[in-house]
Protein backbone atom coordinates (compact mmCIF):
# COMPACT_ATOMS: atom_id res chain seq x y z
CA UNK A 1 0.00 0.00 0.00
CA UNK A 2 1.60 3.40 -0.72
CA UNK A 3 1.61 6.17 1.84
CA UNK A 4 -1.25 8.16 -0.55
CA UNK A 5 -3.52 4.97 -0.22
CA UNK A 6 -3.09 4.82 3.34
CA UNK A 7 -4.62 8.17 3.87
CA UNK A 8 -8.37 8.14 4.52
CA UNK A 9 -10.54 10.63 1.98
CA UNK A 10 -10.68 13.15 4.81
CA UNK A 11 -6.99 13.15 4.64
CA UNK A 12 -6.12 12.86 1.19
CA UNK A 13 -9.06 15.57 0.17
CA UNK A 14 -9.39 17.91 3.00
CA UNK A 15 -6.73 18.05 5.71
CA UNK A 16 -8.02 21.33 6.92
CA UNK A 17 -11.43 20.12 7.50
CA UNK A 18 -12.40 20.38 10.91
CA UNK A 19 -15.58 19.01 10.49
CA UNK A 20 -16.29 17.90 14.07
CA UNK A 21 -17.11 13.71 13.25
CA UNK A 22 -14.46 13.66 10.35
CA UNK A 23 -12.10 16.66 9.90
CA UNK A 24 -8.97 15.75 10.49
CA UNK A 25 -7.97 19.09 11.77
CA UNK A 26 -10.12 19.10 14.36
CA UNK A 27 -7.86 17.44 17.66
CA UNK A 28 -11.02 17.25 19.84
CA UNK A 29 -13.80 15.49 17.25
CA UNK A 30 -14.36 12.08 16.26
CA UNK A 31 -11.84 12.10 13.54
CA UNK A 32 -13.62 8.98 11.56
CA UNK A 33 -11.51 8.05 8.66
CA UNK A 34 -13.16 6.76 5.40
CA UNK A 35 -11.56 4.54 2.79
CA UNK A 36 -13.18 3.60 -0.84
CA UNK A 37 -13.46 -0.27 -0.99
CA UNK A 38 -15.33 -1.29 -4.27
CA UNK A 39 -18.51 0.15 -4.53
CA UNK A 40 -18.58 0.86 -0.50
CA UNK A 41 -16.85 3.45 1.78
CA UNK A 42 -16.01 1.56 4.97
CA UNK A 43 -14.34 3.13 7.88
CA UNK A 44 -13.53 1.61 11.60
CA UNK A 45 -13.80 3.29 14.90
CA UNK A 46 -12.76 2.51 18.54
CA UNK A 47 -15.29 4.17 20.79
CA UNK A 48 -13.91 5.45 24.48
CA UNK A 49 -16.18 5.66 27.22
CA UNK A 50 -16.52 9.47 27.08
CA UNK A 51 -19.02 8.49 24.33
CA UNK A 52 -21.25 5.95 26.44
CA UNK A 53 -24.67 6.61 26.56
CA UNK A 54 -24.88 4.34 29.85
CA UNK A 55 -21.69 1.68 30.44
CA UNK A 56 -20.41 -0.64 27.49
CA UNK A 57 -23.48 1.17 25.36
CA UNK A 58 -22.43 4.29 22.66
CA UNK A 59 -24.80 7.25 22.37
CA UNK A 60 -27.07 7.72 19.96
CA UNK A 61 -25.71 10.92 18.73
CA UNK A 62 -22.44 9.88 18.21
CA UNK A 63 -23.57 6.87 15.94
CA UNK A 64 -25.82 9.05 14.19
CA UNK A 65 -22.68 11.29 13.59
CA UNK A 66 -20.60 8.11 12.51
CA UNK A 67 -22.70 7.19 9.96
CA UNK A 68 -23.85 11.03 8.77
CA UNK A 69 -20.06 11.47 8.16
CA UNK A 70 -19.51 8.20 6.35
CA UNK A 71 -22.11 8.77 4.03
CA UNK A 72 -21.44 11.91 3.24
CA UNK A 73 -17.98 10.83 2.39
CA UNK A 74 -19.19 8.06 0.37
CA UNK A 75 -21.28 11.09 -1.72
CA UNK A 76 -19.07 13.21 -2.18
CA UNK A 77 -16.40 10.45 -3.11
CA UNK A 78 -18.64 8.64 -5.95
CA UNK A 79 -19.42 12.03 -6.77
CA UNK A 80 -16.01 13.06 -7.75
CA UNK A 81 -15.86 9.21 -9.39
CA UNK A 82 -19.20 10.31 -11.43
CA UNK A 83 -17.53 13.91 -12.68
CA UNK A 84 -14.30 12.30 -13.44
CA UNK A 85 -13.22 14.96 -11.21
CA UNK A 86 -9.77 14.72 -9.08
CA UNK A 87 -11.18 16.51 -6.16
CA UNK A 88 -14.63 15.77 -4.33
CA UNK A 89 -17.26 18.33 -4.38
CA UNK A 90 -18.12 19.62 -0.95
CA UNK A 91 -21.58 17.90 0.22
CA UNK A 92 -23.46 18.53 2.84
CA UNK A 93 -26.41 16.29 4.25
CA UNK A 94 -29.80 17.23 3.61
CA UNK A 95 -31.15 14.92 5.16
CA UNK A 96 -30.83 11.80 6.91
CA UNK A 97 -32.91 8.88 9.20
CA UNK A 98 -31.17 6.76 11.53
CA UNK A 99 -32.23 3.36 12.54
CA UNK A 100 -31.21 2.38 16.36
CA UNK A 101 -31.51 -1.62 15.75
CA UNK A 102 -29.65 -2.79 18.96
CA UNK A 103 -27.60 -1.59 21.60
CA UNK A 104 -24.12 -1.00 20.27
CA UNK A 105 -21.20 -2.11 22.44
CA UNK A 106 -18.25 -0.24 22.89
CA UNK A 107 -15.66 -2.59 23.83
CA UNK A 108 -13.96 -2.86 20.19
CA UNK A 109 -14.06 -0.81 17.08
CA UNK A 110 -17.35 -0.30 15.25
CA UNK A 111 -17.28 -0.65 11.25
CA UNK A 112 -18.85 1.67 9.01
CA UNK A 113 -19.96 0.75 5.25
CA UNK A 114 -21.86 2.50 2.94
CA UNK A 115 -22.92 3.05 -0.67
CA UNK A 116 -24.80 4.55 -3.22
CA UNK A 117 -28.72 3.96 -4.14
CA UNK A 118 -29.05 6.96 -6.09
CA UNK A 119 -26.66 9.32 -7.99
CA UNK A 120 -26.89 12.39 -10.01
CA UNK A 121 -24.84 15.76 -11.16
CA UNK A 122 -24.91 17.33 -7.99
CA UNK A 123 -26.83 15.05 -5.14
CA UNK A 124 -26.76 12.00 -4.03
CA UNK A 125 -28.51 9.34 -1.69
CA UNK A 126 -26.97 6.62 0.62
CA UNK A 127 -27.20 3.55 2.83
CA UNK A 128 -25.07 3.26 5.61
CA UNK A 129 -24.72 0.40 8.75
CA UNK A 130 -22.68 0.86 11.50
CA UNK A 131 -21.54 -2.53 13.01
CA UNK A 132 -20.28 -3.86 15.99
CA UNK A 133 -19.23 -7.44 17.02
CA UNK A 134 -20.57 -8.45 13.72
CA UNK A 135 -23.59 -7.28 14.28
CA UNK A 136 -25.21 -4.66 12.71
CA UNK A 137 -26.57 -2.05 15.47
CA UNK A 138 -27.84 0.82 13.30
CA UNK A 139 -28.72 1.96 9.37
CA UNK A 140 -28.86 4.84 7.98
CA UNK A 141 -30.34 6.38 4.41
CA UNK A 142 -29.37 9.83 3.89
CA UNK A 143 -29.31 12.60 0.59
CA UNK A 144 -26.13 14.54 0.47
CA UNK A 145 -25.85 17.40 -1.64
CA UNK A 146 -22.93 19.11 -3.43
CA UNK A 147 -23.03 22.76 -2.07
CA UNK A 148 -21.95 25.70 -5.13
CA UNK A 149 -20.55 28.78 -4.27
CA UNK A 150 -22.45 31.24 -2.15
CA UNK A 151 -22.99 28.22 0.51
CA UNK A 152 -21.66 28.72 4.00
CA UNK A 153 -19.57 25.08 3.39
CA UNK A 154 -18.51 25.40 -0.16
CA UNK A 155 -15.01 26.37 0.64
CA UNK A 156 -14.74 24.05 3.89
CA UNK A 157 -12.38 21.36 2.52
């Protein structure tokens, strides 16, 4: 593996993000790194207890953010793919529904996957699970959008 594929998207296409799940600038967040594997994005996480909802249990809020992030990675990734680009556009989510399916543990890393059901010029919609024990806990289905100019987040990455 060369040192370029060992950097997740988040690293390769926006160092300075600091994007609070997945910007690797910011030293305090989540700092989930996504990697393209076939059609998916998958990404692992280790969990610390800071981020219990109750012992050996992760909050909600943070798997909703671990998936949110991964998904919007995988958009904006199969995005670039679609535009034969050599940067991803900046997406945002427009919206998103999270399935809580089972309690997720936190005593090893979750894994992330996700992938495209729907993709056009400038949107794009995906499924996401979030795993654990090899079980999966949660699913999401989201529609991420590729911001233009003028947006708050267009110049964020």
């Amino acid at each position: 593996m060369t040192a370029e594929q060992s950097k997740s998207l988040q690293e390769r296409y926006a160092p300075a993000n600091s994007c609070w799940g997945c910007g690797p600038a910011n030293a305090k967040g989540l700092r989930i790194r996504s990697f393209p594997r076939g059609d998916e994005v998958v990404a692992e996480w280790k969990p610390e207890p800071k981020y219990e909802a109750f012992p050996g249990v992760l909050n909600g809020g943070i798997i909703g953010t671990l998936l949110d992030c991964n998904c919007n990675w995988t958009a904006a990734y199969h995005l670039m793919k679609r535009a034969g680009a050599d940067h991803p556009p900046c997406t945002v989510t427009a919206e998103y529904t999270i399935k809580l399916l089972r309690p997720t543990p936190t005593d090893n890393a979750v894994s992330l996957s996700a992938h495209v059901v729907d993709l056009n010029d400038d949107r794009a919609t995906i499924e996401g699970t979030l795993s654990a024990g090899g079980k999966v806990c949660a699913t999401c289905r989201g529609v991420f959008v590729a911001v233009k100019e003028g947006h708050p987040a267009y110049h964020r990455w």
